[in-house]
Protein backbone atom coordinates (compact mmCIF):
# COMPACT_ATOMS: atom_id res chain seq x y z
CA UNK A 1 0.00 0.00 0.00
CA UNK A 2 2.77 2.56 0.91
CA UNK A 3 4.43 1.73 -2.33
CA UNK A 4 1.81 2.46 -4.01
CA UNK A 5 0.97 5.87 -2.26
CA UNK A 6 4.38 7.12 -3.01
CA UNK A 7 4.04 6.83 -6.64
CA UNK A 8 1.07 9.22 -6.29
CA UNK A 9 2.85 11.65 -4.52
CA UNK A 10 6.08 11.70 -6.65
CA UNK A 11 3.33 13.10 -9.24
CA UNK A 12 1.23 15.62 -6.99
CA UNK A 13 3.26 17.36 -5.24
CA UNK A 14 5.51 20.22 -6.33
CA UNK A 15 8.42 22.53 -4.54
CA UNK A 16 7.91 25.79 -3.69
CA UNK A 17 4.27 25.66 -2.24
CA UNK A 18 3.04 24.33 0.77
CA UNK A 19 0.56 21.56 0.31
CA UNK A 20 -1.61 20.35 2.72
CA UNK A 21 -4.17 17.37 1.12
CA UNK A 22 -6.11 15.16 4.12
CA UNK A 23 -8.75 12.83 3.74
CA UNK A 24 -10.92 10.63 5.84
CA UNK A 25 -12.96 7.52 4.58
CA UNK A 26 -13.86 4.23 5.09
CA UNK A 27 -9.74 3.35 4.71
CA UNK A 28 -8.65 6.06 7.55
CA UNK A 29 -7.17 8.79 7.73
CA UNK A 30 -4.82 10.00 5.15
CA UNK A 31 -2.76 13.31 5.14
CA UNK A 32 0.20 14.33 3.02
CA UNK A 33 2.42 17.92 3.54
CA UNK A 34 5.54 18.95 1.90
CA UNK A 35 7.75 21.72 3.38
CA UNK A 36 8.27 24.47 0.86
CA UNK A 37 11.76 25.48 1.85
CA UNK A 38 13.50 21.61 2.07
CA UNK A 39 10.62 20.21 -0.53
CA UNK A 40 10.44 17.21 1.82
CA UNK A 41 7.20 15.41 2.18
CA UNK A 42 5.48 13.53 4.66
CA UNK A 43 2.56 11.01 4.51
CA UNK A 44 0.51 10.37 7.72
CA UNK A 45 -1.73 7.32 7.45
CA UNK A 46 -3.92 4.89 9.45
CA UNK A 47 -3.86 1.44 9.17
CA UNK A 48 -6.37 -1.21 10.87
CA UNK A 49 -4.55 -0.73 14.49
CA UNK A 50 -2.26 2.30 14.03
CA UNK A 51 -1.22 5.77 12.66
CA UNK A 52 1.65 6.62 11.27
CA UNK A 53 3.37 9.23 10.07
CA UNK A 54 6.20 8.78 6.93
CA UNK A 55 9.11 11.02 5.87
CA UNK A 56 9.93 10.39 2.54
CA UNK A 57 13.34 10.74 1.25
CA UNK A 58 14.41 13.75 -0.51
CA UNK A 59 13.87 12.16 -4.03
CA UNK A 60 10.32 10.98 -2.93
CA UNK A 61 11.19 7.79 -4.37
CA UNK A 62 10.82 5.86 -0.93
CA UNK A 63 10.39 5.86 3.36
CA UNK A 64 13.54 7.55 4.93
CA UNK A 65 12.22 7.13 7.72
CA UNK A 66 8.78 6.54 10.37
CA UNK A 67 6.99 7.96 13.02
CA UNK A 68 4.30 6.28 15.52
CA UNK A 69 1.49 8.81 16.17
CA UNK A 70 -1.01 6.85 18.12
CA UNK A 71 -3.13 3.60 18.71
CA UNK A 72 -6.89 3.78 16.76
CA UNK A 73 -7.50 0.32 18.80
CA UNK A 74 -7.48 0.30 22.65
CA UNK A 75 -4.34 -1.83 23.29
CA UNK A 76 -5.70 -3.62 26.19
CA UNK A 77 -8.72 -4.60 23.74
CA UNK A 78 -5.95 -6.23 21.27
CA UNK A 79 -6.01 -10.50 21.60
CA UNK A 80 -4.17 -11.62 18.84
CA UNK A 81 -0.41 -12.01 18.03
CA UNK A 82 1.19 -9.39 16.60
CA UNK A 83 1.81 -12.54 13.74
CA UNK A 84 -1.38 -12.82 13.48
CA UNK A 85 -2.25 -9.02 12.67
CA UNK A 86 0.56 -8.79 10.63
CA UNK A 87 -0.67 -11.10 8.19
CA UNK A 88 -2.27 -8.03 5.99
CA UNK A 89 1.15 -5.86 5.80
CA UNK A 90 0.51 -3.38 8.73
CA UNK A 91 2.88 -3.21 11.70
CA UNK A 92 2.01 -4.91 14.89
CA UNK A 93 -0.36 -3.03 17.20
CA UNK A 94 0.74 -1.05 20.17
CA UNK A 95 1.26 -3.81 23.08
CA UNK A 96 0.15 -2.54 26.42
CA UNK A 97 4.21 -3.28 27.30
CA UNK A 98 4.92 0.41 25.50
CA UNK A 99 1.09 1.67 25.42
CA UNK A 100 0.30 4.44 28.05
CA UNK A 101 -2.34 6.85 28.83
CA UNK A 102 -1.91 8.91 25.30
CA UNK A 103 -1.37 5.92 22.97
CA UNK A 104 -5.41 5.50 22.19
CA UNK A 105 -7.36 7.78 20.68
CA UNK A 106 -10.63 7.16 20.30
CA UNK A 107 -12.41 8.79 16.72
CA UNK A 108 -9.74 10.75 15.91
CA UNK A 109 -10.08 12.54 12.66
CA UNK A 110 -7.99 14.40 10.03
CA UNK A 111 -8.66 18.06 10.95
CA UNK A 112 -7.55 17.07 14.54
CA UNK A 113 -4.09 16.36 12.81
CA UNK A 114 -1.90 19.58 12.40
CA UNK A 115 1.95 19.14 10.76
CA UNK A 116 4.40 21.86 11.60
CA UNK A 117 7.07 22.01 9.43
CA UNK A 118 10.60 23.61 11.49
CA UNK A 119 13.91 23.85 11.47
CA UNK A 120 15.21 20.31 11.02
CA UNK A 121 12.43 18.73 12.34
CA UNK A 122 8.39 18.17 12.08
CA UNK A 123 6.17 18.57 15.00
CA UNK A 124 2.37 16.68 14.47
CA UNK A 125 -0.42 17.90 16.56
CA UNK A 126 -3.16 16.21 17.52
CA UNK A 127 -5.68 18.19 18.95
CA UNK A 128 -3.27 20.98 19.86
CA UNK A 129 -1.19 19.12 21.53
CA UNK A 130 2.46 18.14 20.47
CA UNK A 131 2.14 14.14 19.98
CA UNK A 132 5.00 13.31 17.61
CA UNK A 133 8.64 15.06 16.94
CA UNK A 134 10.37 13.84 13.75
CA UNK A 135 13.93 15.06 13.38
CA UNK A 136 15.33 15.09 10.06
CA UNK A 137 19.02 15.12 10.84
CA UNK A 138 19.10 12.11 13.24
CA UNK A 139 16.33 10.38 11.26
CA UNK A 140 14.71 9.74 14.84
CA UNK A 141 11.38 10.08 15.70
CA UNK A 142 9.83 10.68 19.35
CA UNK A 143 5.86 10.02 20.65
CA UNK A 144 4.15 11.05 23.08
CA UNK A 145 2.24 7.82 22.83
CA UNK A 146 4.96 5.67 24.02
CA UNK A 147 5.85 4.64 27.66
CA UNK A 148 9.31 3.88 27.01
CA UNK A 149 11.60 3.99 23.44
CA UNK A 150 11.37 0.61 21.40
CA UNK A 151 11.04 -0.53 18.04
CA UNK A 152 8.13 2.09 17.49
CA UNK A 153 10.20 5.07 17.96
CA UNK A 154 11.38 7.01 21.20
CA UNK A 155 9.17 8.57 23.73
CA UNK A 156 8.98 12.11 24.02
């Protein structure tokens, strides 16, 4: 699926502009912005358990690197293995091992999202409040939605 999105983007998006496009359907919530100084681009999307957020690489021809924004499923709520709800290409869900009181939000939608482009880095809002810090020089991303730093990213 992300492949896929990127070949859109590659084609939408051009430098010099800032370019805000969300949307929110029956497949989640989807949000691209590019940066009009550094031309970068970032996708933000929601899978079945998750939402994440993508920086693509300067060319736009792939991931540089990820971000975890927050849980759309309760983790306490989740009963399978994270084998099992891998099966479809998403990433595990949150485990209640790194989950904590930020990690689920419940009906979250795209106008609660806000991307703030900075110096060397990208700040994501959700509902004014600073959830996810990307910086672009380390390539490392920190949540508010974690309880301690793990595969998903660092806490913040």
């Amino acid at each position: 699926m992300k492949l896929i999105l990127l070949s859109i983007f590659t084609s939408v998006f051009a430098l010099g502009t800032i370019k805000t496009r969300s949307e929110n359907n029956t497949d989640g919530i989807f949000i691209t912005s590019t940066d009009p100084i550094s031309g970068r681009t970032l996708m933000i999307e929601e899978d079945e358990y998750s939402i994440w957020v993508y920086v693509l690489n300067p060319d736009k021809q792939g991931i540089d690197f990820d971000g975890f924004l927050c849980s759309v499923v309760d983790p306490e709520s989740i009963t399978m293995s994270p084998k099992e709800a891998t099966k479809n290409g998403n990433a595990p869900p949150l485990t209640t091992t790194y989950a904590n009181k930020y990690s689920y939000i419940k009906n979250l939608k795209s106008n609660d999202i806000k991307v703030y482009w900075k110096y060397n880095r990208i700040e994501i809002k959700l509902k004014k409040e600073t959830y996810l810090i990307m910086d672009l020089e380390s390539k490392t991303s920190y949540s508010k939605a974690l309880s301690k730093d793990c595969y998903y990213g660092n806490t913040l």
